[in-house]
Protein backbone atom coordinates (compact mmCIF):
# COMPACT_ATOMS: atom_id res chain seq x y z
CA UNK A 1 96.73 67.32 -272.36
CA UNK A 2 93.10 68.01 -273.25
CA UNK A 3 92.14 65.15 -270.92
CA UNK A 4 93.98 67.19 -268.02
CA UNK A 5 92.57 70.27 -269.13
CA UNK A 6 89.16 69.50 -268.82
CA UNK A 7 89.50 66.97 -265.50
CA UNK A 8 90.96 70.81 -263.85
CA UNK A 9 88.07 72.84 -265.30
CA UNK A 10 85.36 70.21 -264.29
CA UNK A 11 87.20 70.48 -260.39
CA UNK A 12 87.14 74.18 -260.50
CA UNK A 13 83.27 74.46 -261.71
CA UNK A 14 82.63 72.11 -258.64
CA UNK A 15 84.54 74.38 -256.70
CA UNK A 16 82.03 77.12 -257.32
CA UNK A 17 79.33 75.46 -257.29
CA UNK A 18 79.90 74.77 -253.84
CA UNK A 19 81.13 78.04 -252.82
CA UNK A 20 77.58 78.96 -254.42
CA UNK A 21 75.86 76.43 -252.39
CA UNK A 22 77.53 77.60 -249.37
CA UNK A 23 76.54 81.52 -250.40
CA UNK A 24 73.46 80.73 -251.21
CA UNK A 25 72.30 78.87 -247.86
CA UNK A 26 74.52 81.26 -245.99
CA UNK A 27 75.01 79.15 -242.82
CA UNK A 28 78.74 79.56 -241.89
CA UNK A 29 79.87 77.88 -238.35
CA UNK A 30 83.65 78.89 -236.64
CA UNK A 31 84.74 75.66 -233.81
CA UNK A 32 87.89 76.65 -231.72
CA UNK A 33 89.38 73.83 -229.56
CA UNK A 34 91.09 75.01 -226.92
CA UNK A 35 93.00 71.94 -224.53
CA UNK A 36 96.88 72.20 -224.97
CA UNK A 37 97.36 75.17 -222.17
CA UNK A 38 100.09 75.84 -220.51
CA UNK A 39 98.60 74.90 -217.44
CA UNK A 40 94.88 73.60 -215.97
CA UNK A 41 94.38 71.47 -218.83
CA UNK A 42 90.54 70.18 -219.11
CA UNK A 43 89.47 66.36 -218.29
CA UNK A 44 87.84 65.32 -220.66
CA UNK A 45 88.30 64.93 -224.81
CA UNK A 46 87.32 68.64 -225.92
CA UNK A 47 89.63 67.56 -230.05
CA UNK A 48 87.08 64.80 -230.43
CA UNK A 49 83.91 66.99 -229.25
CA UNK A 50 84.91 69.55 -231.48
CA UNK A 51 86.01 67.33 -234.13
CA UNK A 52 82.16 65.75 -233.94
CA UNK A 53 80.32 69.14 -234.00
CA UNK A 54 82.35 69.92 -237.16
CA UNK A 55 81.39 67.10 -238.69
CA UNK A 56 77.25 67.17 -237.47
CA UNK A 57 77.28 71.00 -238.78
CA UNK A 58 78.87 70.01 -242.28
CA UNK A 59 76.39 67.42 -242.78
CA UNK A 60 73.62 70.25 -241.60
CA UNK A 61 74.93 72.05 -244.45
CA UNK A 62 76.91 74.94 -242.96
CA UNK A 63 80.48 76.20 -243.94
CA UNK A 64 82.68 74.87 -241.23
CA UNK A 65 86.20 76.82 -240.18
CA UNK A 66 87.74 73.92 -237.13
CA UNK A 67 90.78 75.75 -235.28
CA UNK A 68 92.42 74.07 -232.57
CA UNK A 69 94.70 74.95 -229.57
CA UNK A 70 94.75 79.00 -230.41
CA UNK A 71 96.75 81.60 -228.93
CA UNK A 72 95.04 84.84 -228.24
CA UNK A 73 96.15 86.12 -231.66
CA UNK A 74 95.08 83.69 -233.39
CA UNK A 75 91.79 83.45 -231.81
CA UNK A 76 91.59 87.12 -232.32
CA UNK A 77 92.24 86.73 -236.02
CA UNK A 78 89.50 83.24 -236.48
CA UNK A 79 86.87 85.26 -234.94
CA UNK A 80 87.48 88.56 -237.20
CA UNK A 81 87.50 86.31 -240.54
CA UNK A 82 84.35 84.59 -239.15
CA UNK A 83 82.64 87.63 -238.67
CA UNK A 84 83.74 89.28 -241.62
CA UNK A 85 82.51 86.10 -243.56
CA UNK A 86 79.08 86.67 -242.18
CA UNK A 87 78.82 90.03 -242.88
CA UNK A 88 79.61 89.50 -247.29
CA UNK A 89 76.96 86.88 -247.01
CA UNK A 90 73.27 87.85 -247.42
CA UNK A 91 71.34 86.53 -244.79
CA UNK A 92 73.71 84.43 -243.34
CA UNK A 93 73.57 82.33 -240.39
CA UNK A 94 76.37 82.06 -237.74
CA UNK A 95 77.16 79.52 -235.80
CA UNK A 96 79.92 79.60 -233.06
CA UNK A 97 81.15 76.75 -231.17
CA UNK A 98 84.07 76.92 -228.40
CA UNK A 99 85.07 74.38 -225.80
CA UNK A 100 87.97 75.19 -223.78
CA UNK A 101 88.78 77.81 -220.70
CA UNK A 102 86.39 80.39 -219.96
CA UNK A 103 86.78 83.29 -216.95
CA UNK A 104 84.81 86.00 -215.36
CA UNK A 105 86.59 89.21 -214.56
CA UNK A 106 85.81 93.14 -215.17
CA UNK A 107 82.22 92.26 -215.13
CA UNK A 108 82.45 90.23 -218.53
CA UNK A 109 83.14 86.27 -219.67
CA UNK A 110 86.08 85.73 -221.40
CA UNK A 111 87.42 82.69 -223.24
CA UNK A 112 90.95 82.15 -222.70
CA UNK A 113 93.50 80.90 -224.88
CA UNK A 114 96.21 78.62 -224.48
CA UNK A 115 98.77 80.44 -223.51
CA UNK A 116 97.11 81.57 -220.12
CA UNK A 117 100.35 81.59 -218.53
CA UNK A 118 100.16 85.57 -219.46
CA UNK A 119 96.62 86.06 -217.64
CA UNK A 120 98.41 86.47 -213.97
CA UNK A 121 95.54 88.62 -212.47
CA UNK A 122 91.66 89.53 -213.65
CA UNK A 123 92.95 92.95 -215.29
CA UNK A 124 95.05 91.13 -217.45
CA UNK A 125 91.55 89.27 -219.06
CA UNK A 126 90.43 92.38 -221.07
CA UNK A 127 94.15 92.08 -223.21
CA UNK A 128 95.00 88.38 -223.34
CA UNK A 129 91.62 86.84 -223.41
CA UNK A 130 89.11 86.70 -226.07
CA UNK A 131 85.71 88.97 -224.81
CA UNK A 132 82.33 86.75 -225.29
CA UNK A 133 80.25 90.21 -225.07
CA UNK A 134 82.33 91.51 -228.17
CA UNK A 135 82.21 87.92 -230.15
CA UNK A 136 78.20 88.78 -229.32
CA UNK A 137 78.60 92.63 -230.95
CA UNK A 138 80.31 91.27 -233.85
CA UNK A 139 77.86 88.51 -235.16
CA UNK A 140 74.76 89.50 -234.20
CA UNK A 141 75.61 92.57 -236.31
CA UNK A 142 77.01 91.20 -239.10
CA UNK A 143 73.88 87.86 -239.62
CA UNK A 144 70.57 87.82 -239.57
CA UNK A 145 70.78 84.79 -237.04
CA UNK A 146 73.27 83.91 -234.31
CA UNK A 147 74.09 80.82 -232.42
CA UNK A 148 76.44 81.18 -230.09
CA UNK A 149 77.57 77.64 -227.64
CA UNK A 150 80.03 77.87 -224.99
CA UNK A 151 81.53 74.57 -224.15
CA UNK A 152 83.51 75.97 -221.64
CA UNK A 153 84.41 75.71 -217.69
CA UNK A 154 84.79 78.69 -215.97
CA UNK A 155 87.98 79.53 -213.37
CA UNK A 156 90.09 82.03 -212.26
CA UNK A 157 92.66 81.08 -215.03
CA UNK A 158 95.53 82.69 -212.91
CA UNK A 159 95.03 80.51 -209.87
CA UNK A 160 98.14 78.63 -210.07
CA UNK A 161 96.85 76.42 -206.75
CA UNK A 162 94.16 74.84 -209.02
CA UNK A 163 96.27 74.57 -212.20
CA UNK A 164 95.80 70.78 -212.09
CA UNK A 165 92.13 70.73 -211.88
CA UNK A 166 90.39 74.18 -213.15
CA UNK A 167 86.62 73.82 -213.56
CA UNK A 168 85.08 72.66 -210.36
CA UNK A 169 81.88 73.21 -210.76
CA UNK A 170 82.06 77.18 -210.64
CA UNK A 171 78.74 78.72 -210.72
CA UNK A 172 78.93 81.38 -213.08
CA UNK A 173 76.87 84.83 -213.42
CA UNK A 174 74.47 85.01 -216.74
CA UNK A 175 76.09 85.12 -219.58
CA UNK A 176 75.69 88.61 -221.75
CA UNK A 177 72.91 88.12 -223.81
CA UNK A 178 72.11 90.77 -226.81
CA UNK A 179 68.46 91.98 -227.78
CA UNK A 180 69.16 91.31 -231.57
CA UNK A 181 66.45 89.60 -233.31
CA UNK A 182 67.61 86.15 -234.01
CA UNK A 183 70.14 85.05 -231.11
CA UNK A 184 70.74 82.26 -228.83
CA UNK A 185 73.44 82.06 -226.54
CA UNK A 186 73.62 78.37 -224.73
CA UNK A 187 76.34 77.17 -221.86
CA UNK A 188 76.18 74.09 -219.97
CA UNK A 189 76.34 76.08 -216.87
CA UNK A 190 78.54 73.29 -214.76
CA UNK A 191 81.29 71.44 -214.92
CA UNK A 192 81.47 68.01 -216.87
CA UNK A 193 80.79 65.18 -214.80
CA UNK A 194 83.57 62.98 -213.73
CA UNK A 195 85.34 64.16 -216.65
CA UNK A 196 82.69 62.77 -219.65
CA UNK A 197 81.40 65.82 -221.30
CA UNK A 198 77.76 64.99 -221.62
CA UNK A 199 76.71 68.58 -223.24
CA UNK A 200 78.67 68.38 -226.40
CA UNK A 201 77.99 64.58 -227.15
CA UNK A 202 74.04 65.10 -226.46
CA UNK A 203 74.07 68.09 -228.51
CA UNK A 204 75.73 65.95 -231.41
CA UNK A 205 73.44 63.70 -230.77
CA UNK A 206 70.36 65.78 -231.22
CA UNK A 207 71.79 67.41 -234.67
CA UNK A 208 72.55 64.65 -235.88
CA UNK A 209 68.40 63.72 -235.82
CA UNK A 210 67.97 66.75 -237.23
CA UNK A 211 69.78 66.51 -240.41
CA UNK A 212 66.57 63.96 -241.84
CA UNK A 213 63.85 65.47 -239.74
CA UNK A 214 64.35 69.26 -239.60
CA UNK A 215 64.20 70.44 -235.62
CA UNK A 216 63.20 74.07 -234.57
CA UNK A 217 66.13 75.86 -232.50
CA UNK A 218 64.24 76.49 -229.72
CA UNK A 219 63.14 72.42 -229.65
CA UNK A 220 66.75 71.60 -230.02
CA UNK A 221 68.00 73.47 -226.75
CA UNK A 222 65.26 72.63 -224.88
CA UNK A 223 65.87 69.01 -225.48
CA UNK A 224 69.78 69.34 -224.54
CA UNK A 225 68.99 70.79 -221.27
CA UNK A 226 66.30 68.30 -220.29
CA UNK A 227 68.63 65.12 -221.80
CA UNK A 228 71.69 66.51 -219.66
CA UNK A 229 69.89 67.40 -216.43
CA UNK A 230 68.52 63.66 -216.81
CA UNK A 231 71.68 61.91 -217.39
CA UNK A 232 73.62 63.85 -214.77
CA UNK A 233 70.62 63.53 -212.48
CA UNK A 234 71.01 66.83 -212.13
CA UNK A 235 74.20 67.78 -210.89
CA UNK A 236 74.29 69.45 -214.40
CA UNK A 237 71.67 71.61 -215.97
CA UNK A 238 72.51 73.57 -219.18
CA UNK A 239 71.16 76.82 -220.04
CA UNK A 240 70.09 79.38 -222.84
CA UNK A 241 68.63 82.29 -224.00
CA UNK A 242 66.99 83.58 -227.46
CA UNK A 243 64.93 86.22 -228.95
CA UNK A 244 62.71 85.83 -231.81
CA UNK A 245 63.89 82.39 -233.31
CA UNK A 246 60.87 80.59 -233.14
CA UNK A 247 60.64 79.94 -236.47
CA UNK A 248 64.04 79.02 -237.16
CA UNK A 249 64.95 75.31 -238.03
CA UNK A 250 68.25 73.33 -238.67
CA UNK A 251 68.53 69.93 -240.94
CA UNK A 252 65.80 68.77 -242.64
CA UNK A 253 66.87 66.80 -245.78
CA UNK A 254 63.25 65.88 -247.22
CA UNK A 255 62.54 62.98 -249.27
CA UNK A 256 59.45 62.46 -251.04
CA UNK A 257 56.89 60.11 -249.23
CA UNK A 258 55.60 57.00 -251.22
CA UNK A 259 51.69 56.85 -251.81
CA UNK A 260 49.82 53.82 -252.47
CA UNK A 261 48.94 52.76 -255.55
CA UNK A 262 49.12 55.98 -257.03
CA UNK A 263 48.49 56.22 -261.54
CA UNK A 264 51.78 56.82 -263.59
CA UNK A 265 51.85 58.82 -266.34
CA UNK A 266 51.99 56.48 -268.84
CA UNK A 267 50.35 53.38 -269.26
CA UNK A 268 47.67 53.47 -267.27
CA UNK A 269 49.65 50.81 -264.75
CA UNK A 270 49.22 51.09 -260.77
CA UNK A 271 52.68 50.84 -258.94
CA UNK A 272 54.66 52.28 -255.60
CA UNK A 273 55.66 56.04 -256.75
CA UNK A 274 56.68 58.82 -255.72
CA UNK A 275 53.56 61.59 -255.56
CA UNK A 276 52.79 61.21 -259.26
CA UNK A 277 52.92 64.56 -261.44
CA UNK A 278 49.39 63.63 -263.63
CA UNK A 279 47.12 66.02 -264.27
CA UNK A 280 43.74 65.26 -264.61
């Protein structure tokens, strides 16, 4: 019984010490997969895309919340608790990743859920899909730094004469943008080509470098766009906007560098060390 007792304490202190880590480095991320919908569903694998940037952003040490195939409720209630997260953590960072449906109506984006079979006409967009302009109003003001990416293809969501094939390429109007310090708001800007979503693996690509070698933000995005443009020859080129991030870095797990020959402290004896503590 005392065995038991202590093997539960020693898994609750664990517990909180990673709820501490997570509070202390304050980088919390929200992914919502959106690709069961009632109708126009997208060509290409958006569960494993969002399954890999989950798993890229844990190892980059943020707090990662994966939701999948949402209604508009329950997209609704994800982003509130993400938000609400951000704003009980000091300086936190936020991170939100969607890949799905997106629309344009009432002069705003939109990401839609999956039951679009309710969004019959653009008025309907402002009650059954989620706004991007108030997901932007809610994190910018609630942490100090925002990422926002937008995986998504853009369509009239209630033309039932494309349902088979929504996303063709739409171009879409800029994407709101905020003038909060600390925000970047990135899109592919057209549609996947011939159904492989190059955005999303590039960009898991690219963070996945950065979790030894830390990467600036700005570096990061500028690289996607330039990798994607290439590899679609540019039948696809990405876009973003930020203000005031450019000193803001993600990854970046250092390790000591070897020196050569370098004195121990004891012994007098040369070896391969780590940068040796001595002091002279």
């Amino acid at each position: 019984h005392c065995g038991s007792f202590f093997f539960i304490l020693l898994l609750c202190l664990f517990s909180l010490g990673i709820q501490s880590l997570y509070a202390e480095t304050g980088k919390i991320a929200l992914v919502i997969s959106n690709s069961e919908y009632r109708y126009g569903k997208p060509r290409h694998n958006i569960a494993n895309d969002a399954q890999n940037m989950t798993n890229v952003l844990k190892q980059l040490g943020f707090e990662v919340t994966l939701r999948m195939n949402l209604n508009y409720r329950a997209m609704e209630n994800a982003i509130y608790e993400f938000t609400n997260r951000l704003r009980n953590v000091p300086q936190s960072t936020g991170l939100f990743y969607f890949a799905g449906h997106g629309a344009q109506g009432q002069r705003q984006h939109f990401l839609v859920p999956v039951n679009n079979f309710y969004i019959r006409s653009e008025r309907h967009l402002k009650f059954k899909a989620v706004s991007v302009n108030q997901i932007i109003e809610d994190m910018t003001t609630a942490s100090s730094k925002s990422i926002i990416i937008l995986d998504a293809c853009y369509e009239k969501p209630y033309n039932y004469r494309n349902a088979q094939s929504l996303c063709d390429g739409l171009t879409t109007k800029p994407l709101p943008f905020s003038n909060q310090s600390g925000f970047i708001i990135a899109y592919p800007h057209e549609e996947t080509i011939r159904g492989r979503n190059i955005y999303t693996k590039t960009l898991v690509r690219i963070l996945k470098r950065a979790i030894k070698k830390r990467i600036g933000i700005k570096r990061i995005f500028m690289r996607l766009d330039a990798t994607v443009d290439r590899k679609s020859y540019g039948r696809q080129v990405p876009w973003h906007q930020h203000i005031n991030l450019d000193y803001f870095s993600l990854g970046g797990i250092r390790t000591p560098k070897k020196t050569q020959q370098c004195r121990c402290c004891t012994g007098g004896f040369f070896t391969t060390c780590y940068s040796c503590p001595c002091q002279n």
